[in-house]
C-alpha atoms as a PDB file:
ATOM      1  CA  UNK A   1     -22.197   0.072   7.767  1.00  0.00           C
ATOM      2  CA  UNK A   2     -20.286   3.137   6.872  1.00  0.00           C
ATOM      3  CA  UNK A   3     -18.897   5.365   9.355  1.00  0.00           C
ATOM      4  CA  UNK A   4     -16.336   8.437   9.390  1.00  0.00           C
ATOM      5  CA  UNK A   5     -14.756   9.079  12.320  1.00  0.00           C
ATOM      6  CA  UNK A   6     -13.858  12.596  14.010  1.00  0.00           C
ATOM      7  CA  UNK A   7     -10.412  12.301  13.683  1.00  0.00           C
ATOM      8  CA  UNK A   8     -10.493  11.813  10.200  1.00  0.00           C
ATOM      9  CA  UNK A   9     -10.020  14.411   7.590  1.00  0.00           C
ATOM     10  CA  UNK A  10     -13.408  15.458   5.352  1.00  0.00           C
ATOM     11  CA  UNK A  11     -11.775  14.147   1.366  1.00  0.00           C
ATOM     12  CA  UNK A  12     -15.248  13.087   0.521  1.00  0.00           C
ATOM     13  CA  UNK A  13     -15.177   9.311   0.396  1.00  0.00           C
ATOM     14  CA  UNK A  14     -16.450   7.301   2.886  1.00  0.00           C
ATOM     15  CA  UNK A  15     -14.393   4.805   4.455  1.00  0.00           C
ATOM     16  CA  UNK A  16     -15.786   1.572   4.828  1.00  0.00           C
ATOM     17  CA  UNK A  17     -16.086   0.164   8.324  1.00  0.00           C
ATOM     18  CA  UNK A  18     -17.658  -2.438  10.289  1.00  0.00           C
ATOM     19  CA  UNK A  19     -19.000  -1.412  14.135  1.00  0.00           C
ATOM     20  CA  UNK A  20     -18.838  -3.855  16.596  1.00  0.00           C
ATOM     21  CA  UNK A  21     -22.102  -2.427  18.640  1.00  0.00           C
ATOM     22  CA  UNK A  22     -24.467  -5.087  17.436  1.00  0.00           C
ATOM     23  CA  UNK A  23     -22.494  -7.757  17.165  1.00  0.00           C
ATOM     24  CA  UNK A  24     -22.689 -10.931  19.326  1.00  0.00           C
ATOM     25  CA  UNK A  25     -19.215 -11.211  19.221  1.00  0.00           C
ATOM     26  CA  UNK A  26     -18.361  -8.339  20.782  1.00  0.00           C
ATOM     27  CA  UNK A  27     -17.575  -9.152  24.434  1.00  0.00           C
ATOM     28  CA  UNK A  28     -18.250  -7.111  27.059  1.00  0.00           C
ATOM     29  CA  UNK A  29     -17.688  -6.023  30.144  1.00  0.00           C
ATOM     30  CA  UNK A  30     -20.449  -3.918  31.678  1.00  0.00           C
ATOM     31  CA  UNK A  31     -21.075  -1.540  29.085  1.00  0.00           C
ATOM     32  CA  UNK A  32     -17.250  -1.153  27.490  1.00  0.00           C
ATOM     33  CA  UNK A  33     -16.462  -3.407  24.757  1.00  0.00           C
ATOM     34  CA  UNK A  34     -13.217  -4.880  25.656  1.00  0.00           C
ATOM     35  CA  UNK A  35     -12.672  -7.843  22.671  1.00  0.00           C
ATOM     36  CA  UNK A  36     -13.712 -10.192  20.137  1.00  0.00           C
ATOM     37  CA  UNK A  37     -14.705 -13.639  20.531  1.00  0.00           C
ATOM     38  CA  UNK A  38     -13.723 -14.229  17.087  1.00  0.00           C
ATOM     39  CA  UNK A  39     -10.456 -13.004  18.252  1.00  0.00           C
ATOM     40  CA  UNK A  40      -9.986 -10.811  14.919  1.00  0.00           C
ATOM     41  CA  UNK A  41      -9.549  -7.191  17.118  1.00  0.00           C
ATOM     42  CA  UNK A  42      -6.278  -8.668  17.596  1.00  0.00           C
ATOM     43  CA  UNK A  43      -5.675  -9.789  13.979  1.00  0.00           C
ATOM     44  CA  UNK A  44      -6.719  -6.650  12.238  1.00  0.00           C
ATOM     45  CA  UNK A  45      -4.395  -4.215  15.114  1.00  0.00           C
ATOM     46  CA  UNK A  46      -1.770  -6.961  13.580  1.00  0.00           C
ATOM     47  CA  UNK A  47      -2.400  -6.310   9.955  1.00  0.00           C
ATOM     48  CA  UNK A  48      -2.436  -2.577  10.107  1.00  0.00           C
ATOM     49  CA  UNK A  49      -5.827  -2.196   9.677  1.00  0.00           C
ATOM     50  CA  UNK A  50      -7.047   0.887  12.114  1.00  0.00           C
ATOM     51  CA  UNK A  51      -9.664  -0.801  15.000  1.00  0.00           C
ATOM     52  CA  UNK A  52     -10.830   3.299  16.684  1.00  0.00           C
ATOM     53  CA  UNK A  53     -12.964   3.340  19.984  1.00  0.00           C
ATOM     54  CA  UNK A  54     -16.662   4.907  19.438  1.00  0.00           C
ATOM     55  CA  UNK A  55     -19.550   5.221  21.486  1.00  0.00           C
ATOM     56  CA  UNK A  56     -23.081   5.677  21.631  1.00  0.00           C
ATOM     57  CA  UNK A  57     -25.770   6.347  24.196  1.00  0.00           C
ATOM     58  CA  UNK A  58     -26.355   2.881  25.488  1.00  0.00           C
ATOM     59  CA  UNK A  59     -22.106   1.655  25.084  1.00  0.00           C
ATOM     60  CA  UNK A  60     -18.757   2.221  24.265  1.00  0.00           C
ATOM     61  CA  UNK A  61     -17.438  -0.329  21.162  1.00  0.00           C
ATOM     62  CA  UNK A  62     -15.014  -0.992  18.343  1.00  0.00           C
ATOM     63  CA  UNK A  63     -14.919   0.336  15.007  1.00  0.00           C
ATOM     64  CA  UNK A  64     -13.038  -1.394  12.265  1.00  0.00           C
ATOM     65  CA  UNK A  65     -11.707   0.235   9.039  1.00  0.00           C
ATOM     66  CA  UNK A  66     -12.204  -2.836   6.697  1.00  0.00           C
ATOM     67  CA  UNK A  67     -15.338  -5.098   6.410  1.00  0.00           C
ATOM     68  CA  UNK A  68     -15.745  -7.955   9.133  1.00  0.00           C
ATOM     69  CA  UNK A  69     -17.393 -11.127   7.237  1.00  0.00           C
ATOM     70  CA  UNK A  70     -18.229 -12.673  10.523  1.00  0.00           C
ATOM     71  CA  UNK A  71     -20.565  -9.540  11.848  1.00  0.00           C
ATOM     72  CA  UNK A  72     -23.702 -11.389  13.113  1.00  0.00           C
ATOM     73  CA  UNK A  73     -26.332  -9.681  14.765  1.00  0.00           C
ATOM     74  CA  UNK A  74     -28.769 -11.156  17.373  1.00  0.00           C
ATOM     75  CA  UNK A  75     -31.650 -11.833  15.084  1.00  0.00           C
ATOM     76  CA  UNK A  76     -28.549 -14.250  13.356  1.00  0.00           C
ATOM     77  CA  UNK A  77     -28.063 -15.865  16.727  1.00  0.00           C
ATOM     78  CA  UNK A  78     -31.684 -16.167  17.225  1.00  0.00           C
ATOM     79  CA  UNK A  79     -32.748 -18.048  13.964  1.00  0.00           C
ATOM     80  CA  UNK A  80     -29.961 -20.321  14.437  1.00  0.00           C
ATOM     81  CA  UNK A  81     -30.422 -21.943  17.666  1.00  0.00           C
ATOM     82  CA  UNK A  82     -34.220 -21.725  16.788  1.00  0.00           C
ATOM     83  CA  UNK A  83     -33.533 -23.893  13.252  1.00  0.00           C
ATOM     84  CA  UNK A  84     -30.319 -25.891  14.648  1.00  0.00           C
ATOM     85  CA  UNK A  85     -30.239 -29.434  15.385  1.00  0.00           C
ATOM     86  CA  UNK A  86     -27.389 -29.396  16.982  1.00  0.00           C
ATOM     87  CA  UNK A  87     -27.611 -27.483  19.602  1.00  0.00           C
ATOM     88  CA  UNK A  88     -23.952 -27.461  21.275  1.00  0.00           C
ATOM     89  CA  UNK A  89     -22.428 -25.929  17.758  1.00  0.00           C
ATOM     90  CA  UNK A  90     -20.420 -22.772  18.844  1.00  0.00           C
ATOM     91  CA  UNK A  91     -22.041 -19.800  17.073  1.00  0.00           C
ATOM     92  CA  UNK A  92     -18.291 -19.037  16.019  1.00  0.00           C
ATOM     93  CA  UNK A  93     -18.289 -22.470  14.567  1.00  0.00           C
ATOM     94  CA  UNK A  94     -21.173 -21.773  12.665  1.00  0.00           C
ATOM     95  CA  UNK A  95     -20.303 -18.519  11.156  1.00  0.00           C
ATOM     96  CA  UNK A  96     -16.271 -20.071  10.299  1.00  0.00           C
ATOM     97  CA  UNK A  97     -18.599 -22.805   8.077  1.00  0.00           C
ATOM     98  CA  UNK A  98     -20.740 -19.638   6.446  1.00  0.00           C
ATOM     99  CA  UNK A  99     -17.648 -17.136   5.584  1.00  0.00           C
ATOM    100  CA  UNK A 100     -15.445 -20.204   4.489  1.00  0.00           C
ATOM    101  CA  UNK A 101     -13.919 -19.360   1.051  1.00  0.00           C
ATOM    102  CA  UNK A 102     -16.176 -20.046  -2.192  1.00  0.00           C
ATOM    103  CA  UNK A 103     -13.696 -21.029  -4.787  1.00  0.00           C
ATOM    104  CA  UNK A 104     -13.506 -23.455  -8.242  1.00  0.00           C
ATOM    105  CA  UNK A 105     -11.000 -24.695  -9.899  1.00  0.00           C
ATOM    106  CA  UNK A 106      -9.583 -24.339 -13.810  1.00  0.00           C
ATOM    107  CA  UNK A 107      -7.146 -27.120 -15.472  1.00  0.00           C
ATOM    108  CA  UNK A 108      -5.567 -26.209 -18.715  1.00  0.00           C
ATOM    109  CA  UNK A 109      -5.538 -29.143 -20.797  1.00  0.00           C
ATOM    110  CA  UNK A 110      -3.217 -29.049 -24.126  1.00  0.00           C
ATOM    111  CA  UNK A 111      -2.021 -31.569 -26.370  1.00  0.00           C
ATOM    112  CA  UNK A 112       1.332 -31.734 -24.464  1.00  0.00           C
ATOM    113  CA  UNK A 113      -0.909 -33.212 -21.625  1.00  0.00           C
ATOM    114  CA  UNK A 114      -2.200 -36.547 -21.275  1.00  0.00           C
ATOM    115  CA  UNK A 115      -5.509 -38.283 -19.313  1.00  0.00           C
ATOM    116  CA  UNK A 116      -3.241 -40.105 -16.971  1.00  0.00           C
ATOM    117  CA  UNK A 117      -1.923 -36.421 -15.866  1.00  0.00           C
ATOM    118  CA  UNK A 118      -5.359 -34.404 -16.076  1.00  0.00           C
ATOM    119  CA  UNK A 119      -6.814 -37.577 -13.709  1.00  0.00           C
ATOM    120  CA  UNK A 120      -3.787 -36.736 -11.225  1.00  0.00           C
ATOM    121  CA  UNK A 121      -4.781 -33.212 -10.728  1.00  0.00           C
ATOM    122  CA  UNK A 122      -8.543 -34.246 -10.543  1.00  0.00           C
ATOM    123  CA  UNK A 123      -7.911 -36.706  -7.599  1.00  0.00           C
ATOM    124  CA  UNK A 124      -6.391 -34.283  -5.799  1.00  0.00           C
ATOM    125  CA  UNK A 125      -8.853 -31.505  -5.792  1.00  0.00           C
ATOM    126  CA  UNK A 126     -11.680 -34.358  -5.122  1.00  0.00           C
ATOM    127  CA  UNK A 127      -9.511 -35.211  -2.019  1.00  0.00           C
ATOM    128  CA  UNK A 128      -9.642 -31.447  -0.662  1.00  0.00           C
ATOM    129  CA  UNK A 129     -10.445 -31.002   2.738  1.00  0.00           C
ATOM    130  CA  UNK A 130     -12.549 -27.852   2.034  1.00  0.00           C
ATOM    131  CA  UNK A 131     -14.545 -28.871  -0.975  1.00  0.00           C
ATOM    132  CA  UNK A 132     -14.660 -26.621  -4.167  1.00  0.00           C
ATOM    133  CA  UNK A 133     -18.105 -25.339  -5.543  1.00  0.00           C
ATOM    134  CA  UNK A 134     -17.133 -26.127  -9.683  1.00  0.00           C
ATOM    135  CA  UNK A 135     -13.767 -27.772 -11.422  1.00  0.00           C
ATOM    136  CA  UNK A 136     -13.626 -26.681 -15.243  1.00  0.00           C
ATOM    137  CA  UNK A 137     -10.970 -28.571 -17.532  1.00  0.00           C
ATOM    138  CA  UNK A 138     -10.334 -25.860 -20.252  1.00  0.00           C
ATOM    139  CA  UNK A 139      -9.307 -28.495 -23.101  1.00  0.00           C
ATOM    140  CA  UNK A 140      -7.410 -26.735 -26.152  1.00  0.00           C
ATOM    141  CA  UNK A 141      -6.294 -30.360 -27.251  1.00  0.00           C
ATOM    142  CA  UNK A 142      -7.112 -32.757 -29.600  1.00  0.00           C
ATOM    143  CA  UNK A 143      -8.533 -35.312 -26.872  1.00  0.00           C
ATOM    144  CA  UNK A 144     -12.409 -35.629 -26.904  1.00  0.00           C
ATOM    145  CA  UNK A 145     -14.469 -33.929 -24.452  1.00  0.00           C
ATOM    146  CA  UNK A 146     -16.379 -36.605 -23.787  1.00  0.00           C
ATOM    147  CA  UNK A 147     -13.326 -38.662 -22.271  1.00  0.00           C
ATOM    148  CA  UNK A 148     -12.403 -35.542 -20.237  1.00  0.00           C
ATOM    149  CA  UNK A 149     -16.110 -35.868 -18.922  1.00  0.00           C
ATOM    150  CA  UNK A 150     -15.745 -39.048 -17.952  1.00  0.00           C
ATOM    151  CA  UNK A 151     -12.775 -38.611 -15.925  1.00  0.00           C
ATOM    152  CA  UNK A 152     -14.712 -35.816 -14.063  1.00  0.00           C
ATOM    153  CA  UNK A 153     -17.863 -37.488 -13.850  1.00  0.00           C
ATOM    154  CA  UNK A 154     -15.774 -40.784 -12.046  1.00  0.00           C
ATOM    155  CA  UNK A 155     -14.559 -38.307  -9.051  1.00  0.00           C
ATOM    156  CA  UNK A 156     -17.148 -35.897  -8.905  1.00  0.00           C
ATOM    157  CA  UNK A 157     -20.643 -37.411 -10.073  1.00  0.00           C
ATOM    158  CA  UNK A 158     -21.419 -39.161  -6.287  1.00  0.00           C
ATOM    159  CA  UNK A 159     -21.789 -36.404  -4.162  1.00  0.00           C
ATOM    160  CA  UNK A 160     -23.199 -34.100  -6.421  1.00  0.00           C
ATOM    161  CA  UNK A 161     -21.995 -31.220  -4.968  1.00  0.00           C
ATOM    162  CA  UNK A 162     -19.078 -30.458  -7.010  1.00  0.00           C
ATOM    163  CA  UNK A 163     -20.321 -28.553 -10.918  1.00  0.00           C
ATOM    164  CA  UNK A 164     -18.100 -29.729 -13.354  1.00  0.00           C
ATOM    165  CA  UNK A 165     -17.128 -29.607 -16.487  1.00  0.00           C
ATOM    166  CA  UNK A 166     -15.300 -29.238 -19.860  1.00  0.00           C
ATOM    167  CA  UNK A 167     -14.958 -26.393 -22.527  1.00  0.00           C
ATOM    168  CA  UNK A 168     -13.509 -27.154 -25.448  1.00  0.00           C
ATOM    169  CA  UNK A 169     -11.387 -24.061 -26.911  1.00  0.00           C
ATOM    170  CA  UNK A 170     -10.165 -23.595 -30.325  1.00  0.00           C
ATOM    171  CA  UNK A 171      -7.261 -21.249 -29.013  1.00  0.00           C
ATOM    172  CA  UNK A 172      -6.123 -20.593 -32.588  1.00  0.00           C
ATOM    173  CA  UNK A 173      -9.176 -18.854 -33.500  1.00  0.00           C
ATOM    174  CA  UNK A 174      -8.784 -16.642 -30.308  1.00  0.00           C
ATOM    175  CA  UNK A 175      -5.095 -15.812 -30.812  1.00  0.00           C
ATOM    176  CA  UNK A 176      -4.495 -12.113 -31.502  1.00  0.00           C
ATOM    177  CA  UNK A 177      -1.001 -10.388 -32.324  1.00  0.00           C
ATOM    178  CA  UNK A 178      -0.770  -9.212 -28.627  1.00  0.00           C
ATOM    179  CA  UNK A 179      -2.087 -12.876 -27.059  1.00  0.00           C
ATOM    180  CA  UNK A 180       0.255 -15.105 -29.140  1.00  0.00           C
ATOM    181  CA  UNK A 181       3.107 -14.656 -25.977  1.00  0.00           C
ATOM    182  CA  UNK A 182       1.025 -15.867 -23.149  1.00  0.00           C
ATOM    183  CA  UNK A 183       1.043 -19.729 -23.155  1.00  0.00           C
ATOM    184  CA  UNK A 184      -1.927 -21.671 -24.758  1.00  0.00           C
ATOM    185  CA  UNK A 185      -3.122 -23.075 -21.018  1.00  0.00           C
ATOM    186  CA  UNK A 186      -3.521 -19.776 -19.673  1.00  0.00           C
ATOM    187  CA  UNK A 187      -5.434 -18.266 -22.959  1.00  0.00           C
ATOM    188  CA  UNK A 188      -7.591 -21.524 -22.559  1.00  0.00           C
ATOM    189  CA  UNK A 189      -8.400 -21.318 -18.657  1.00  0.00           C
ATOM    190  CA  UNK A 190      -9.226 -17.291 -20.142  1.00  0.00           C
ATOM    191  CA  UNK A 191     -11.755 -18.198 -22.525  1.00  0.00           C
ATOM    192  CA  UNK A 192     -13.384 -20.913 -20.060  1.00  0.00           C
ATOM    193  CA  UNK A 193     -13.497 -18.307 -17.131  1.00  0.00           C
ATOM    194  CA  UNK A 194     -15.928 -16.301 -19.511  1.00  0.00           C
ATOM    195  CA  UNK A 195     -18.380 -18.959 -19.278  1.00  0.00           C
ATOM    196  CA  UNK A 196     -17.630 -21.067 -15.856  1.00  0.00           C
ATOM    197  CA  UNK A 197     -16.259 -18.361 -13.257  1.00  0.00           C
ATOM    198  CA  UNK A 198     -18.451 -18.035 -10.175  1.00  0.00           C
ATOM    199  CA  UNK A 199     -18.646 -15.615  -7.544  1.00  0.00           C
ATOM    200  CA  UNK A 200     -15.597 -16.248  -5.232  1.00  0.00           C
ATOM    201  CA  UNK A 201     -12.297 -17.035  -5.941  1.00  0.00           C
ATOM    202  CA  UNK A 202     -10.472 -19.506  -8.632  1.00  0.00           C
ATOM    203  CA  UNK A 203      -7.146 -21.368  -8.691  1.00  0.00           C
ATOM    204  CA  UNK A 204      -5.920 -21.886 -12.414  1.00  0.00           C
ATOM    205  CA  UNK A 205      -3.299 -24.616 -12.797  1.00  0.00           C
ATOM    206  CA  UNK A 206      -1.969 -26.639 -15.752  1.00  0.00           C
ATOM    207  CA  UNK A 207      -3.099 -30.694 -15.896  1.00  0.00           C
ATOM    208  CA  UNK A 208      -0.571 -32.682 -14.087  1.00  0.00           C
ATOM    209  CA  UNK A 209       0.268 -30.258 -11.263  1.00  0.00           C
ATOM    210  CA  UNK A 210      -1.480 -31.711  -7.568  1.00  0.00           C
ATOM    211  CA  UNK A 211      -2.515 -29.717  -4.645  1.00  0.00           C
ATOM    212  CA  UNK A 212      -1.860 -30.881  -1.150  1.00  0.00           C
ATOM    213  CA  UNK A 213      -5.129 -31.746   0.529  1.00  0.00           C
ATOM    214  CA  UNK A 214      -5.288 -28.835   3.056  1.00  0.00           C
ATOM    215  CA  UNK A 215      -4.339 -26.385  -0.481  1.00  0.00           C
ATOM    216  CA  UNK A 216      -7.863 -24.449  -0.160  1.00  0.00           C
ATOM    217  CA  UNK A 217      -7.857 -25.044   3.695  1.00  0.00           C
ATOM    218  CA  UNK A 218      -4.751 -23.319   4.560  1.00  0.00           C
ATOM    219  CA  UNK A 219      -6.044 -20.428   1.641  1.00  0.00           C
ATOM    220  CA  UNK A 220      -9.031 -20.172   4.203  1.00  0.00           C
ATOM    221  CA  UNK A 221      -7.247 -20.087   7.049  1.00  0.00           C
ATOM    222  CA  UNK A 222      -5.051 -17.507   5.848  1.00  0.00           C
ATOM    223  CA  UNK A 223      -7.992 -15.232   4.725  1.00  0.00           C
ATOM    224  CA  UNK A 224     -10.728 -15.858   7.511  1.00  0.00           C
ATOM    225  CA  UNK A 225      -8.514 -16.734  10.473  1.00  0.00           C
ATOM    226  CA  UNK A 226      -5.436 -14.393   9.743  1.00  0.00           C
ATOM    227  CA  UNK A 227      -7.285 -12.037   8.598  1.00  0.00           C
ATOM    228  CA  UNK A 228      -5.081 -11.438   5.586  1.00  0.00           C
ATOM    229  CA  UNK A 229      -6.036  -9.453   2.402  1.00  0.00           C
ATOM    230  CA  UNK A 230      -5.012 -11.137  -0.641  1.00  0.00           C
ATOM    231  CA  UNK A 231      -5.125 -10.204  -4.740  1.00  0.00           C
ATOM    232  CA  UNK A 232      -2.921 -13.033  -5.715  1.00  0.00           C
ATOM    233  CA  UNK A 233      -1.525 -16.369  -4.027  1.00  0.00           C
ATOM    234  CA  UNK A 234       0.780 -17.439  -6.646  1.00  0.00           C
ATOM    235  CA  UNK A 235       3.508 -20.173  -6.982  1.00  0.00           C
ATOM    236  CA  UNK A 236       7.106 -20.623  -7.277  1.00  0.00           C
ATOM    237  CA  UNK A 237       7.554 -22.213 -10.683  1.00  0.00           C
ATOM    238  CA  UNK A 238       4.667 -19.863 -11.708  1.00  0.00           C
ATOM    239  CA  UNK A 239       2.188 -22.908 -13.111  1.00  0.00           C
ATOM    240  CA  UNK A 240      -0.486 -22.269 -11.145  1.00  0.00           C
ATOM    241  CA  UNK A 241      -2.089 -18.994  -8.977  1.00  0.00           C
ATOM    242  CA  UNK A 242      -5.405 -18.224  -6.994  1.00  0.00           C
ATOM    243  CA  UNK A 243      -7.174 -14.613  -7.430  1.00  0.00           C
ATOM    244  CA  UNK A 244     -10.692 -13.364  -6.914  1.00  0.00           C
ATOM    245  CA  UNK A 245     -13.177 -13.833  -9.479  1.00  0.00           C
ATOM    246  CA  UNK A 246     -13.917 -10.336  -9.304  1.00  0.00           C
ATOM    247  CA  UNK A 247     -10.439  -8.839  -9.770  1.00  0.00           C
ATOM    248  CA  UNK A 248     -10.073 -11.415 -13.134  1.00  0.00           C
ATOM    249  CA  UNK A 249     -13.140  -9.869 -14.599  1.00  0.00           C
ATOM    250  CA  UNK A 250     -12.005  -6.235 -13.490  1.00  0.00           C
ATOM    251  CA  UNK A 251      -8.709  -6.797 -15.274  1.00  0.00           C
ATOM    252  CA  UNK A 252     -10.159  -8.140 -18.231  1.00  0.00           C
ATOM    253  CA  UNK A 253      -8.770 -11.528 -17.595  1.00  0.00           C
ATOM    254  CA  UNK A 254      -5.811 -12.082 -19.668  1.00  0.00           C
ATOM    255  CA  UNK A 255      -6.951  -9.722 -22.998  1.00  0.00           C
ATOM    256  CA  UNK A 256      -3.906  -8.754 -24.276  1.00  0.00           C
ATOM    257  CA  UNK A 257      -1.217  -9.587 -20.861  1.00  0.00           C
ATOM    258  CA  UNK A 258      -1.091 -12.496 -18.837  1.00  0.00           C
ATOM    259  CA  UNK A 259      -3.771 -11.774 -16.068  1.00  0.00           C
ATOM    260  CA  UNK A 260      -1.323 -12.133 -13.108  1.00  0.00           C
ATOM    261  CA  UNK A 261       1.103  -9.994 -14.948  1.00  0.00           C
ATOM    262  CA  UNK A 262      -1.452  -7.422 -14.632  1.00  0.00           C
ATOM    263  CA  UNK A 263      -1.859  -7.879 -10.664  1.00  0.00           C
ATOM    264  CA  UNK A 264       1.706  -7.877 -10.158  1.00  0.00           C
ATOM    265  CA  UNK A 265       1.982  -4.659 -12.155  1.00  0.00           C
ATOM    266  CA  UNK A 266      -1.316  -2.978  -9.974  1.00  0.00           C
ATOM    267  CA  UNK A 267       0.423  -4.251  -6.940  1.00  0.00           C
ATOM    268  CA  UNK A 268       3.737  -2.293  -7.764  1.00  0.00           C
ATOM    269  CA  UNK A 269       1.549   0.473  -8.863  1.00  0.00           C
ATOM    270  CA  UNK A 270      -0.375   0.852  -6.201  1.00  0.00           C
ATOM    271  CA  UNK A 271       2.081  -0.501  -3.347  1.00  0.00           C
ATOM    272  CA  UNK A 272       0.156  -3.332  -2.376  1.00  0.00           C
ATOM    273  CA  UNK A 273       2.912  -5.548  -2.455  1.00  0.00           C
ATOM    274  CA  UNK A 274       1.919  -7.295   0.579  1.00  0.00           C
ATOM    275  CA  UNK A 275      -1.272  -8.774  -1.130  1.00  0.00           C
ATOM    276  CA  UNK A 276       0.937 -10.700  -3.456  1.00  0.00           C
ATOM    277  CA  UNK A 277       1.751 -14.064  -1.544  1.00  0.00           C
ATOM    278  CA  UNK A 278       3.224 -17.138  -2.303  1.00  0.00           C
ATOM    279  CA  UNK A 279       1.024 -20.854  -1.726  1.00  0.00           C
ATOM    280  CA  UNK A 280       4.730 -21.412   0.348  1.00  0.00           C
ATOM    281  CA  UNK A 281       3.854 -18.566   2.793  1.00  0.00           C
ATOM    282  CA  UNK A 282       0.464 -19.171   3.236  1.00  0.00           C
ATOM    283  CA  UNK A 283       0.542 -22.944   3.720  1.00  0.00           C
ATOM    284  CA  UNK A 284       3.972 -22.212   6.278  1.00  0.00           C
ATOM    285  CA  UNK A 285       1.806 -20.045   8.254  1.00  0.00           C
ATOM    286  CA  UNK A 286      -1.387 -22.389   8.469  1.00  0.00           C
ATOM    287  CA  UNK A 287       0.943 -25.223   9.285  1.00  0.00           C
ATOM    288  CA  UNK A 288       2.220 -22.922  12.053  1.00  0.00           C
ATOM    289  CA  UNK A 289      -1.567 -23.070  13.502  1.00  0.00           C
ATOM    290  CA  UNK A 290      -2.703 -26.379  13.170  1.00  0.00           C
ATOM    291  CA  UNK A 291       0.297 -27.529  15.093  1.00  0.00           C
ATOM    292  CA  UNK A 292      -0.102 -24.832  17.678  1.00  0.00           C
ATOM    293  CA  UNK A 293      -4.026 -25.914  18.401  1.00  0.00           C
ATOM    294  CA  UNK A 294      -2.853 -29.652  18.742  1.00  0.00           C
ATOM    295  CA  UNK A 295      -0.422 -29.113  21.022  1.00  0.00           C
ATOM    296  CA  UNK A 296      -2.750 -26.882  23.115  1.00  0.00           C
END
């Protein structure tokens, strides 16, 4: 919902917000709303995002300047324990499993990388403990796609519930004057995003480079449970980086400048320097919180 507050000066724009007054997360305590089951008051008061008090006829509640993914109304709460089979799942359980992070993975495959090192990466994203939707191997090499298929097809063809596949890129036919200075992988994983991307998020990393297996858990944990706003997780040696499908296509993906060049640059521009992150940071702090909640 949209809402603009009193104390807020008229400019015209709305400001999005989420209002706690329907939610079934909102605890209360007679008719004051006094927290968050979710516990994400606390986060977003944390973060700097402005929480204001509003009211209306029936209670007094929260209103959030950002949008909450885990609003649920009662009607949600209703067709879920109607439909469930499992009837002692938490509804914040539930909702964690429906907000969780929808995200894909690109390899860059050139001729200065080999099967034994694309099969290395592969293992490790099948091995995730939070399971991508897609894994694309952009292949700008000489190797057949077929054999890159079959590689994929060995981790991924059992469950079924990983799309993958390979797109074969002639990156010298793509190559313009102001291209030729970003490396080959990146134009590659470029071209393949045109035709692969889905909605969500995307990690882009060069064959031979391995995740840990809690990589797109502790990305989750550090968007949905921190409550953290991100534009770009990147890495220290600067070989691979994760980014919103959206914000790729908005910055016309790496046409004529590397495409995290250009979200470094927006970030400086636009002082949002605190949505730039390193995987260091955000795997530190969801270390932090799995060892907290086992020693609890």
């Amino acid at each position: 919902m949209t809402f603009t507050p009193s104390n807020k000066e008229a400019t015209g724009d709305e400001i999005v917000t989420t209002s706690c007054c329907e939610c079934v997360f909102a605890e209360y305590v007679g008719d004051t709303q006094m927290g968050c089951s979710m516990g994400r008051l606390e986060k977003y008061r944390r973060n700097g995002t402005t929480v204001l008090e509003a009211h209306n006829d029936e209670k007094e509640f929260f209103v959030v300047e950002r949008f909450c993914s885990a609003f649920r109304d009662s009607e949600w709460k209703d067709v879920l324990f109607y439909y469930s089979n499992d009837l002692s799942e938490k509804p914040e359980d539930r909702v964690r499993k429906e907000i969780k992070i929808r995200s894909g993975f690109f390899i860059g495959f050139d001729d200065t990388c080999d099967i034994p090192s694309l099969e290395k990466t592969i293992v490790s994203i099948a091995e995730q403990e939070l399971q991508p939707l897609y894994v694309t191997v952009a292949n700008s090499s000489k190797t057949n796609n077929l054999l890159i298929l079959s590689v994929l097809r060995s981790y991924f063809e059992d469950d079924g519930e990983v799309v993958y596949t390979c797109s074969h890129v002639k990156v010298d036919e793509l190559s313009t004057r102001k291209q030729t200075e970003i490396p080959e992988i990146w134009r590659a994983i470029d071209h393949a995003f045109k035709t692969t991307a889905k909605n969500g998020y995307y990690t882009a990393i060069k064959a031979g480079k391995t995740f840990s297996k809690d990589y797109l858990a502790s990305i989750n944990h550090y968007i949905n449970e921190e409550m953290k706003q991100i534009i770009l997780i990147d890495s220290e040696d600067g070989e691979e980086y994760f980014m919103q499908c959206s914000l790729h296509k908005l910055m016309y993906g790496s046409n004529g400048k590397f495409v995290v060049d250009k979200v470094v640059e927006l970030s400086e521009e636009q002082d949002l320097y605190h949505m730039v992150v390193d995987i260091k940071t955000v795997k530190e702090i969801y270390e932090a919180a799995t060892s907290n909640n086992s020693n609890s």
